[in-house]
C-alpha atoms as a PDB file:
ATOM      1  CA  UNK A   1     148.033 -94.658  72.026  1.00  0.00           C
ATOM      2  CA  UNK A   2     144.199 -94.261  71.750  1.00  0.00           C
ATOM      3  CA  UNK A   3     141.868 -95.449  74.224  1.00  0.00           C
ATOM      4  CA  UNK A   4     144.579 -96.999  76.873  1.00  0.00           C
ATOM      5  CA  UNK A   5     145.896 -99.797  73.816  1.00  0.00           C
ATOM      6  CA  UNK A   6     148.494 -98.995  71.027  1.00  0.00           C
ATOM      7  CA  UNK A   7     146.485 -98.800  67.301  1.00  0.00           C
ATOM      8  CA  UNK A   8     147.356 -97.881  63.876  1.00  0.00           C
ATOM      9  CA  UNK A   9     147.023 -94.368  63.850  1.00  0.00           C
ATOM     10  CA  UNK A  10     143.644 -94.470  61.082  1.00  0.00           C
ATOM     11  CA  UNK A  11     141.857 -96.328  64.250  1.00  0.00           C
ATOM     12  CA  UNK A  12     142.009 -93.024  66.020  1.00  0.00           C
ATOM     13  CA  UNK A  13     140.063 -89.419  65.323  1.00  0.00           C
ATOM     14  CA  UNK A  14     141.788 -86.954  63.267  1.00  0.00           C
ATOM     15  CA  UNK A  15     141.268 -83.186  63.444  1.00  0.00           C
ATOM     16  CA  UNK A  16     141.824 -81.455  60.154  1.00  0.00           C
ATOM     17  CA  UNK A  17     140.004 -82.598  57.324  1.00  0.00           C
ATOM     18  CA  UNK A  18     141.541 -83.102  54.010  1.00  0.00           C
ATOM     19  CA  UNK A  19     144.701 -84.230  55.597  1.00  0.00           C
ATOM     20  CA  UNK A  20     146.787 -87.139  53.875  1.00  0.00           C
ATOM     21  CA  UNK A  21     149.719 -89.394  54.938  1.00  0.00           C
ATOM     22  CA  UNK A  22     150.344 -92.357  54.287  1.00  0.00           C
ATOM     23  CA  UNK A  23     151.218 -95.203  56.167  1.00  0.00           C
ATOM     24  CA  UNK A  24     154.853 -96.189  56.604  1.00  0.00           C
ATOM     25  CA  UNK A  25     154.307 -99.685  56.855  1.00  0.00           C
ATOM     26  CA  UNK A  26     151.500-100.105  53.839  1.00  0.00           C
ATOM     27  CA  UNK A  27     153.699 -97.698  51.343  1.00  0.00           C
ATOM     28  CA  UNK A  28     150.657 -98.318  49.293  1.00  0.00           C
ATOM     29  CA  UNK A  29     148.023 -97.445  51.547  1.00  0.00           C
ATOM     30  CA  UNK A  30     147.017 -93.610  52.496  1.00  0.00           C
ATOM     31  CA  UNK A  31     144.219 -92.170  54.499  1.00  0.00           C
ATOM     32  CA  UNK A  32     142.697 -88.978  54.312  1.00  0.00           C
ATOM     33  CA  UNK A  33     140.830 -86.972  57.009  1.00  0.00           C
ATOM     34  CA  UNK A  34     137.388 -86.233  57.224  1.00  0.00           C
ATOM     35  CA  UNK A  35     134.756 -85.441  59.401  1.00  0.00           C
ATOM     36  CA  UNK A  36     136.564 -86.577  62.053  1.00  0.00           C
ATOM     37  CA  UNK A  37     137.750 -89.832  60.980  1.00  0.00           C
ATOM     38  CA  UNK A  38     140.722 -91.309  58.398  1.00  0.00           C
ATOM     39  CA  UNK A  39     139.548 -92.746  55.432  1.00  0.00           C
ATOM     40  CA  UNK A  40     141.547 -95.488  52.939  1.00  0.00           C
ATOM     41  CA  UNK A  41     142.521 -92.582  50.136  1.00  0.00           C
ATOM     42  CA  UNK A  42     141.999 -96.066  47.582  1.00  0.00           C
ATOM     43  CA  UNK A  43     138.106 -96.129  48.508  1.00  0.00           C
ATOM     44  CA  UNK A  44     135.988 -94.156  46.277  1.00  0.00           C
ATOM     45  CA  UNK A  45     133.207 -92.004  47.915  1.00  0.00           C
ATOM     46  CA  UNK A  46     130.722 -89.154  46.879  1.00  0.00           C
ATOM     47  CA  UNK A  47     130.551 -88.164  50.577  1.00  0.00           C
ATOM     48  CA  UNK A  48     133.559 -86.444  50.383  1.00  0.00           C
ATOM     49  CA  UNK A  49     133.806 -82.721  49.266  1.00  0.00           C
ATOM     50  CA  UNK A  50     134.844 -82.317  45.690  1.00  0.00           C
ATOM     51  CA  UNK A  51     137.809 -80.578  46.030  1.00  0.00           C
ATOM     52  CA  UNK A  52     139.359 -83.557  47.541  1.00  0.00           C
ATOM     53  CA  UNK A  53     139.538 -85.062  43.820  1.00  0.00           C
ATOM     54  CA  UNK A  54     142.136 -82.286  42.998  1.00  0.00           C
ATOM     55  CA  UNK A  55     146.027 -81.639  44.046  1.00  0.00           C
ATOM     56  CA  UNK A  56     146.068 -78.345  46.624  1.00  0.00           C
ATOM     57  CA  UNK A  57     149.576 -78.062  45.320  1.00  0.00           C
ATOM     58  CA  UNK A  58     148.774 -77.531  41.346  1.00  0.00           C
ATOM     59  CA  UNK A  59     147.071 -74.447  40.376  1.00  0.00           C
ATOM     60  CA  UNK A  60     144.225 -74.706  38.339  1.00  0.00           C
ATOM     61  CA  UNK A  61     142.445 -72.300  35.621  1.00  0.00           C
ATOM     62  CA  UNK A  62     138.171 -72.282  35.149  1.00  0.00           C
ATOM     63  CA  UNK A  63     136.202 -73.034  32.356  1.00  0.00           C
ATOM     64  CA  UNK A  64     132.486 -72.044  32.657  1.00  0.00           C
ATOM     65  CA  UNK A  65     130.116 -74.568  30.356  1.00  0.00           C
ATOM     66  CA  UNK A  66     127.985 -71.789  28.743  1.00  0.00           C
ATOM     67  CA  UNK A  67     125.452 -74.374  27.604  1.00  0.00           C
ATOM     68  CA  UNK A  68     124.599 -74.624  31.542  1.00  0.00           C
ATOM     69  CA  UNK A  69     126.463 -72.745  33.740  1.00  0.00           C
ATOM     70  CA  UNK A  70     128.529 -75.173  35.152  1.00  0.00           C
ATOM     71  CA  UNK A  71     131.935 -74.827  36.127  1.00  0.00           C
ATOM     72  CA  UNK A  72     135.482 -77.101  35.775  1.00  0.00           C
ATOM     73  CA  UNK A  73     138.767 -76.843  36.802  1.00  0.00           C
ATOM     74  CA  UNK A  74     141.424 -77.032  33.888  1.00  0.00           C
ATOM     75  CA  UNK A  75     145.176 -77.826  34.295  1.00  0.00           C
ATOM     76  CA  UNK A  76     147.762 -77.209  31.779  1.00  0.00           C
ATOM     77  CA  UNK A  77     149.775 -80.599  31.383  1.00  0.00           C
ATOM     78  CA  UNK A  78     153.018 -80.761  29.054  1.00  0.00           C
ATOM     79  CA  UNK A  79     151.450 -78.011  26.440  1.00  0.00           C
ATOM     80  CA  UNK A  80     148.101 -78.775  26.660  1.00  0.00           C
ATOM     81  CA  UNK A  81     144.940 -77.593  28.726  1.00  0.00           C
ATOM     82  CA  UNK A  82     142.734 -80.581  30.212  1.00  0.00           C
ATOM     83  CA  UNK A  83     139.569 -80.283  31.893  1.00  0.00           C
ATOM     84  CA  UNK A  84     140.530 -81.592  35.327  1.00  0.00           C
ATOM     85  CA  UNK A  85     137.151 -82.824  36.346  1.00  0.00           C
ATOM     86  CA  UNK A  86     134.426 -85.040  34.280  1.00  0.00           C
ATOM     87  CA  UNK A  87     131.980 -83.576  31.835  1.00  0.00           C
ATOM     88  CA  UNK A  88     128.527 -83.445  33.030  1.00  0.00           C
ATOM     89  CA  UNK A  89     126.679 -81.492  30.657  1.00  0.00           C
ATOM     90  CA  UNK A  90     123.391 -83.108  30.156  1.00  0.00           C
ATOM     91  CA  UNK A  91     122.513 -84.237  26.536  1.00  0.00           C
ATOM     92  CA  UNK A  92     119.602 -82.934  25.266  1.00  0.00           C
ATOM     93  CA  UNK A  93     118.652 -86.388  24.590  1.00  0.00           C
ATOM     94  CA  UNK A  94     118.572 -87.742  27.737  1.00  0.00           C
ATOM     95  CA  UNK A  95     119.182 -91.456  27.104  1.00  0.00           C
ATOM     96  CA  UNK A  96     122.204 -90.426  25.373  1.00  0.00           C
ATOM     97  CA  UNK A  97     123.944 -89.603  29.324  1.00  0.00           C
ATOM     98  CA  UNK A  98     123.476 -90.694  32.883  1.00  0.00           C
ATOM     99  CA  UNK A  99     124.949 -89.768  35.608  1.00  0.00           C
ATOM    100  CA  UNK A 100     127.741 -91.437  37.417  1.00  0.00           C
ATOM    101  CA  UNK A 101     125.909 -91.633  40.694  1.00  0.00           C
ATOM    102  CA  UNK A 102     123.327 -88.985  41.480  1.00  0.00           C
ATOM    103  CA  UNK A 103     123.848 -85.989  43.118  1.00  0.00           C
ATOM    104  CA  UNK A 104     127.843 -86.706  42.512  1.00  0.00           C
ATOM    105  CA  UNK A 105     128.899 -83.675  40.730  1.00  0.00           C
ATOM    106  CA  UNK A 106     133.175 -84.474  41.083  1.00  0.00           C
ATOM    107  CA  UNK A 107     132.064 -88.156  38.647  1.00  0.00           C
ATOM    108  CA  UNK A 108     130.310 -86.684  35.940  1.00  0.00           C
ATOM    109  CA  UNK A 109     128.328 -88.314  33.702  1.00  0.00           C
ATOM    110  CA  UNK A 110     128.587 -91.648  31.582  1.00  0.00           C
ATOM    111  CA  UNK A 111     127.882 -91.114  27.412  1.00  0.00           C
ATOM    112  CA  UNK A 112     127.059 -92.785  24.784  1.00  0.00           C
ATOM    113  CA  UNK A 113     128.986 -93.709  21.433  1.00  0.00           C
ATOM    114  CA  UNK A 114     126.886 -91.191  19.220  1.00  0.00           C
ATOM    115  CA  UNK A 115     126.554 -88.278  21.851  1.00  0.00           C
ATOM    116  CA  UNK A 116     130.635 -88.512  22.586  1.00  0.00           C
ATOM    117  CA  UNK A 117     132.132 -86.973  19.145  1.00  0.00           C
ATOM    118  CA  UNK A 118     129.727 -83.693  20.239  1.00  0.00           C
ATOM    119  CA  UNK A 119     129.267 -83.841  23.960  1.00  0.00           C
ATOM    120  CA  UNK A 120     132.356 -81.463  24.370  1.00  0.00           C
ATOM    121  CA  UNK A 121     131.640 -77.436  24.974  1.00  0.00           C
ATOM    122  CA  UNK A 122     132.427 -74.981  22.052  1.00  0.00           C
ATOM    123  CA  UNK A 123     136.790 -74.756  21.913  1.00  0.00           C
ATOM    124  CA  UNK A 124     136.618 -77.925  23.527  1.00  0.00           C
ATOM    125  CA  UNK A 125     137.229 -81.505  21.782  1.00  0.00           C
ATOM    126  CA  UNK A 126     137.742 -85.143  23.007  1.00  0.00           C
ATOM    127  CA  UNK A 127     141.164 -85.858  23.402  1.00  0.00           C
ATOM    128  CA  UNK A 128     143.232 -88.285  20.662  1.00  0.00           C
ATOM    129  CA  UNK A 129     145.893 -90.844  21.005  1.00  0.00           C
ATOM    130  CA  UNK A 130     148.369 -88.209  20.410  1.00  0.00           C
ATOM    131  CA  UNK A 131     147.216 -85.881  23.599  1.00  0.00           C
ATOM    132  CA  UNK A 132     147.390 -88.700  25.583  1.00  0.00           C
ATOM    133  CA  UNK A 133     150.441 -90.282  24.772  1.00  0.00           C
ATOM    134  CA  UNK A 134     151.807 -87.323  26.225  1.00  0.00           C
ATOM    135  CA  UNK A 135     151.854 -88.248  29.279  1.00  0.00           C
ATOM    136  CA  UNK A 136     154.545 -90.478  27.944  1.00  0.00           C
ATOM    137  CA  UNK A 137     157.520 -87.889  28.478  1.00  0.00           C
ATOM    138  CA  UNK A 138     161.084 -88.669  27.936  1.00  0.00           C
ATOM    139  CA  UNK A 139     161.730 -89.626  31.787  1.00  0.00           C
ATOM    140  CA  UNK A 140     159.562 -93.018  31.246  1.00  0.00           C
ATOM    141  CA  UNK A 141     162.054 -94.261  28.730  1.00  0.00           C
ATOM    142  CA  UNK A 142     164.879 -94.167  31.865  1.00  0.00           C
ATOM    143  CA  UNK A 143     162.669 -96.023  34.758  1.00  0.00           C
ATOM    144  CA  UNK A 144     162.813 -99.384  35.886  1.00  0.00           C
ATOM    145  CA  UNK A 145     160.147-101.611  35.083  1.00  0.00           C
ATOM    146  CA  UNK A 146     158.451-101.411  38.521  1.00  0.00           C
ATOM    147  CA  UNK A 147     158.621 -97.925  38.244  1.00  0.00           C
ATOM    148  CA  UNK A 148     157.072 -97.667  34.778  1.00  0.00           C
ATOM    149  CA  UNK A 149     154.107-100.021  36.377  1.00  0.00           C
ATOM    150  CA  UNK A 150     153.151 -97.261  37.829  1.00  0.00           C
ATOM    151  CA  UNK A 151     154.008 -94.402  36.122  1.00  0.00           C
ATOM    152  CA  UNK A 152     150.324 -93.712  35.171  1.00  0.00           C
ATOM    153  CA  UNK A 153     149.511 -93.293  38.827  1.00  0.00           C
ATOM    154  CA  UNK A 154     150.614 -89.497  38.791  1.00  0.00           C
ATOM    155  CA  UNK A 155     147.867 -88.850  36.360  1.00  0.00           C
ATOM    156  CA  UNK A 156     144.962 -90.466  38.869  1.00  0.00           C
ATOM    157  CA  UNK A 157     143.475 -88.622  41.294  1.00  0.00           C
ATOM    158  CA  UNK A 158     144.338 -89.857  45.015  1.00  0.00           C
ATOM    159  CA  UNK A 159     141.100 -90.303  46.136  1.00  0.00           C
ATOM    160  CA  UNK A 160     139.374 -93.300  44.630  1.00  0.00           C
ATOM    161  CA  UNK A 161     142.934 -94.581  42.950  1.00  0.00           C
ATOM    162  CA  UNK A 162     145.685 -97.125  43.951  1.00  0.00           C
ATOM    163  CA  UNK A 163     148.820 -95.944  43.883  1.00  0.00           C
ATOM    164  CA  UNK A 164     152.002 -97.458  44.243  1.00  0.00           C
ATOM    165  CA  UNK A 165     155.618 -96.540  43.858  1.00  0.00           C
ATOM    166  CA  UNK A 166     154.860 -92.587  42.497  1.00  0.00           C
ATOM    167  CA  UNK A 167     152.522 -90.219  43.658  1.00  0.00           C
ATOM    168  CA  UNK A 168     149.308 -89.960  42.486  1.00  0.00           C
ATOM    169  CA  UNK A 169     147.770 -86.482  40.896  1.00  0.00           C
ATOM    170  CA  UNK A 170     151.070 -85.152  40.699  1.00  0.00           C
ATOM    171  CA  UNK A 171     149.976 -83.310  37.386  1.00  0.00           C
ATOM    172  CA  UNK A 172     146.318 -82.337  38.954  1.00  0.00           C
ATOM    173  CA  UNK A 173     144.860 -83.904  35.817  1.00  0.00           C
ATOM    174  CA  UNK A 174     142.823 -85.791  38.428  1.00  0.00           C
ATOM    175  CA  UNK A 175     141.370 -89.012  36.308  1.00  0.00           C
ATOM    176  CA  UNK A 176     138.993 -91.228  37.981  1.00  0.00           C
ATOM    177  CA  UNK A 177     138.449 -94.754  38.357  1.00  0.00           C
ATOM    178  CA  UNK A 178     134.688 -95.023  36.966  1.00  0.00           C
ATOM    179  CA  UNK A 179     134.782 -97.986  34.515  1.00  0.00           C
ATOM    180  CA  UNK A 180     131.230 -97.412  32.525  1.00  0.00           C
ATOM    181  CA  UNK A 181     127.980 -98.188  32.460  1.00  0.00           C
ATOM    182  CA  UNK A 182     126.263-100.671  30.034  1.00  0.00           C
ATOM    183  CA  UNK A 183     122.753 -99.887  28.636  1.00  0.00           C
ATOM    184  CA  UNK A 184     122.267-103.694  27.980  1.00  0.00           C
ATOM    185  CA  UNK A 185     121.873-104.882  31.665  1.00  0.00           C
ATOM    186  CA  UNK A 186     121.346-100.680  32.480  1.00  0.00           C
ATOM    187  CA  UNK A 187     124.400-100.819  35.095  1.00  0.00           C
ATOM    188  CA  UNK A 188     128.132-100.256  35.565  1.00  0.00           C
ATOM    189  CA  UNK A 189     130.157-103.125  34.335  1.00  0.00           C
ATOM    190  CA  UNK A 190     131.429-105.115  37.020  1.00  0.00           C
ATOM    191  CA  UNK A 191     134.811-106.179  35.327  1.00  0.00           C
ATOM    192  CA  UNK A 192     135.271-102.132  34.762  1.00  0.00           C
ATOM    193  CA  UNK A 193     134.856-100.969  37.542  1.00  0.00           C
ATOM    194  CA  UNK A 194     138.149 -99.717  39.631  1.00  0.00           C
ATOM    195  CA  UNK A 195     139.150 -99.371  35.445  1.00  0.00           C
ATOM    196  CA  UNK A 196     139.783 -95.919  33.886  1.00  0.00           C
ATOM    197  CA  UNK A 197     137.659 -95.584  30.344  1.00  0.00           C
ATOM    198  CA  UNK A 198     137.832 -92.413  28.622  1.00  0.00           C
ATOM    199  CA  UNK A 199     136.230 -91.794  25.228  1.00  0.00           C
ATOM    200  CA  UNK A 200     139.195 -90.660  22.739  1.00  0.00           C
ATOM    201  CA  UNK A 201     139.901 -90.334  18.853  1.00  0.00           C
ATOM    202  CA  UNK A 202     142.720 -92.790  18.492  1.00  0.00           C
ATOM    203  CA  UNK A 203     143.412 -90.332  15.417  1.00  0.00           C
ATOM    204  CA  UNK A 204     141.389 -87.167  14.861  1.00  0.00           C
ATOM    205  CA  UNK A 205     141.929 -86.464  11.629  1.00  0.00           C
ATOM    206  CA  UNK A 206     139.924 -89.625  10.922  1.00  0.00           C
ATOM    207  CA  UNK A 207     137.547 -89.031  14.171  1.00  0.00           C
ATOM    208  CA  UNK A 208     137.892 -92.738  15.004  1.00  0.00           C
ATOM    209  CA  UNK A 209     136.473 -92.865  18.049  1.00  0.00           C
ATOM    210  CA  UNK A 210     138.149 -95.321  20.939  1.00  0.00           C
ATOM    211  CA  UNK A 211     137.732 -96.213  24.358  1.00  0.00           C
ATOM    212  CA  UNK A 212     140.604 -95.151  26.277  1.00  0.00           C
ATOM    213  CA  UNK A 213     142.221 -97.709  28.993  1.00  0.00           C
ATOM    214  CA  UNK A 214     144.337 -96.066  31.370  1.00  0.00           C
ATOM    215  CA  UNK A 215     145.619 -98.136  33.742  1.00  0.00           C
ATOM    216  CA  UNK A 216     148.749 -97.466  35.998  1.00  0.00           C
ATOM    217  CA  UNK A 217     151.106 -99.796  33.643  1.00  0.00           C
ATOM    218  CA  UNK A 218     150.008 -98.354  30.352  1.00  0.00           C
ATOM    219  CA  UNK A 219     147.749 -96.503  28.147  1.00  0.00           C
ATOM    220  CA  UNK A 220     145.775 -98.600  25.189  1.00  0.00           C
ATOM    221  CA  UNK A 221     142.828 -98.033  22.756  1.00  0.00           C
ATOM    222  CA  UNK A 222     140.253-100.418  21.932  1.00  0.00           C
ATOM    223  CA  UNK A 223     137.574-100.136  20.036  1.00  0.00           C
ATOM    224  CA  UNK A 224     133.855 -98.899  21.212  1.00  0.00           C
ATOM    225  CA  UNK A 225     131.178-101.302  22.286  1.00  0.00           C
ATOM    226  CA  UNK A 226     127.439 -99.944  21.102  1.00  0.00           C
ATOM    227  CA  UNK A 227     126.021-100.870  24.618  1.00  0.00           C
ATOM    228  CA  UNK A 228     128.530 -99.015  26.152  1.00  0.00           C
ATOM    229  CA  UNK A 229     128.458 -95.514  28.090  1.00  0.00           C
ATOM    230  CA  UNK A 230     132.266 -93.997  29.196  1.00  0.00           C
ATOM    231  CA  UNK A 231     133.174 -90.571  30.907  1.00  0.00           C
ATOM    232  CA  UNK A 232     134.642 -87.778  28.935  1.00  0.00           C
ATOM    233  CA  UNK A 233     137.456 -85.629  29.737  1.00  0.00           C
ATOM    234  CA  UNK A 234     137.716 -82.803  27.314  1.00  0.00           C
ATOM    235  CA  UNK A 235     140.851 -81.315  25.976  1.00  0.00           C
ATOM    236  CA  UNK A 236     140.980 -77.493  24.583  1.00  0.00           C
ATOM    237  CA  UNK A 237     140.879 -76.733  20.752  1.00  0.00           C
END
């Protein structure tokens, strides 16, 4: 009861920011607190504090970029140690990066082709098909097929992600839902967006260099358009 009239509860204030539920009746709808006011968890927004991205529940290492001083959250996931936020080191060239959205430091920047293979801090690499397939444990194999649609889902972050069926960020590994930007109309592609690109090796002994598509159902490689800035999520050496 708000206001004298029954509501849905995310038409009233909240009082602790950073709160999530979800609602019983949507199970694929949650809301988040903050500022006063619930928020779909789906919608993507640089207004809220960075440390939303990330699972309170997982505990995280650091990694401090010595190039420029900046700061990441890793997470160790099934042997291996992921950055748990985007790269935004600045290339020294500076049409070989842009930013995400500026002034959004939890998105990171978008890179090109040629600055991806190097864009990585020293002991630091871009992930291969191998690292990611990973995520594939044995406990896949078992599930159902609606519950393999959306296995992926505990690899997104909540905020900015759909999730259905699992939770999300259950891993902290917190990937985003950027799509990229293309240097050939100079703006995010509108039939990536709400997509998760990576840049990858798909093998890298060869250093073959992929985009990665990580959607909730699977995980694929395909191979790199020139015109075509991604995100990077390094993986330690």
């Amino acid at each position: 009861c708000y206001n004298n009239a029954w509501t849905e509860f995310y038409n009233a204030p909240c009082d602790e920011d950073n709160m999530r539920v979800k609602n019983p009746n949507l199970s694929r709808n949650r809301y988040i607190c903050y500022s006063g006011k619930w928020y779909n968890s789906r919608n993507w927004s640089c207004d809220f504090p960075k440390e939303y991205y990330f699972n309170p529940d997982v505990e995280y290492g650091t990694f401090v970029d010595e190039r420029d001083g900046e700061t990441y959250k890793t997470v160790d996931v099934f042997g291996r140690t992921w950055m748990a936020e985007n790269l935004r080191y600045a290339t020294p060239d500076a049409t070989q990066s842009v930013p995400v959205e500026e002034g959004c430091e939890i998105a990171g920047r978008y890179y090109s082709l040629d600055a991806a293979e190097t864009a990585c801090p020293a002991g630091w690499r871009l992930p291969d098909s191998t690292d990611v397939n990973s995520f594939y444990t044995p406990e896949y194999q078992k599930l159902s097929g609606s519950e393999k649609s959306s296995y992926l889902a505990q690899f997104m972050s909540e905020v900015g992600s759909r999730c259905n069926l699992y939770d999300c960020n259950v891993y902290g590994t917190s990937f985003l839902e950027l799509g990229g930007y293309d240097t050939s109309i100079s703006a995010k592609q509108d039939d990536l967006i709400r997509q998760t690109y990576y840049w990858v090796y798909g093998d890298y002994s060869t250093k073959d260099i992929k985009h990665m598509y990580f959607y909730h159902a699977y995980i694929s490689y395909v191979n790199p358009g020139l015109n075509l800035y991604l995100p990077i999520r390094c993986i330690k050496e």
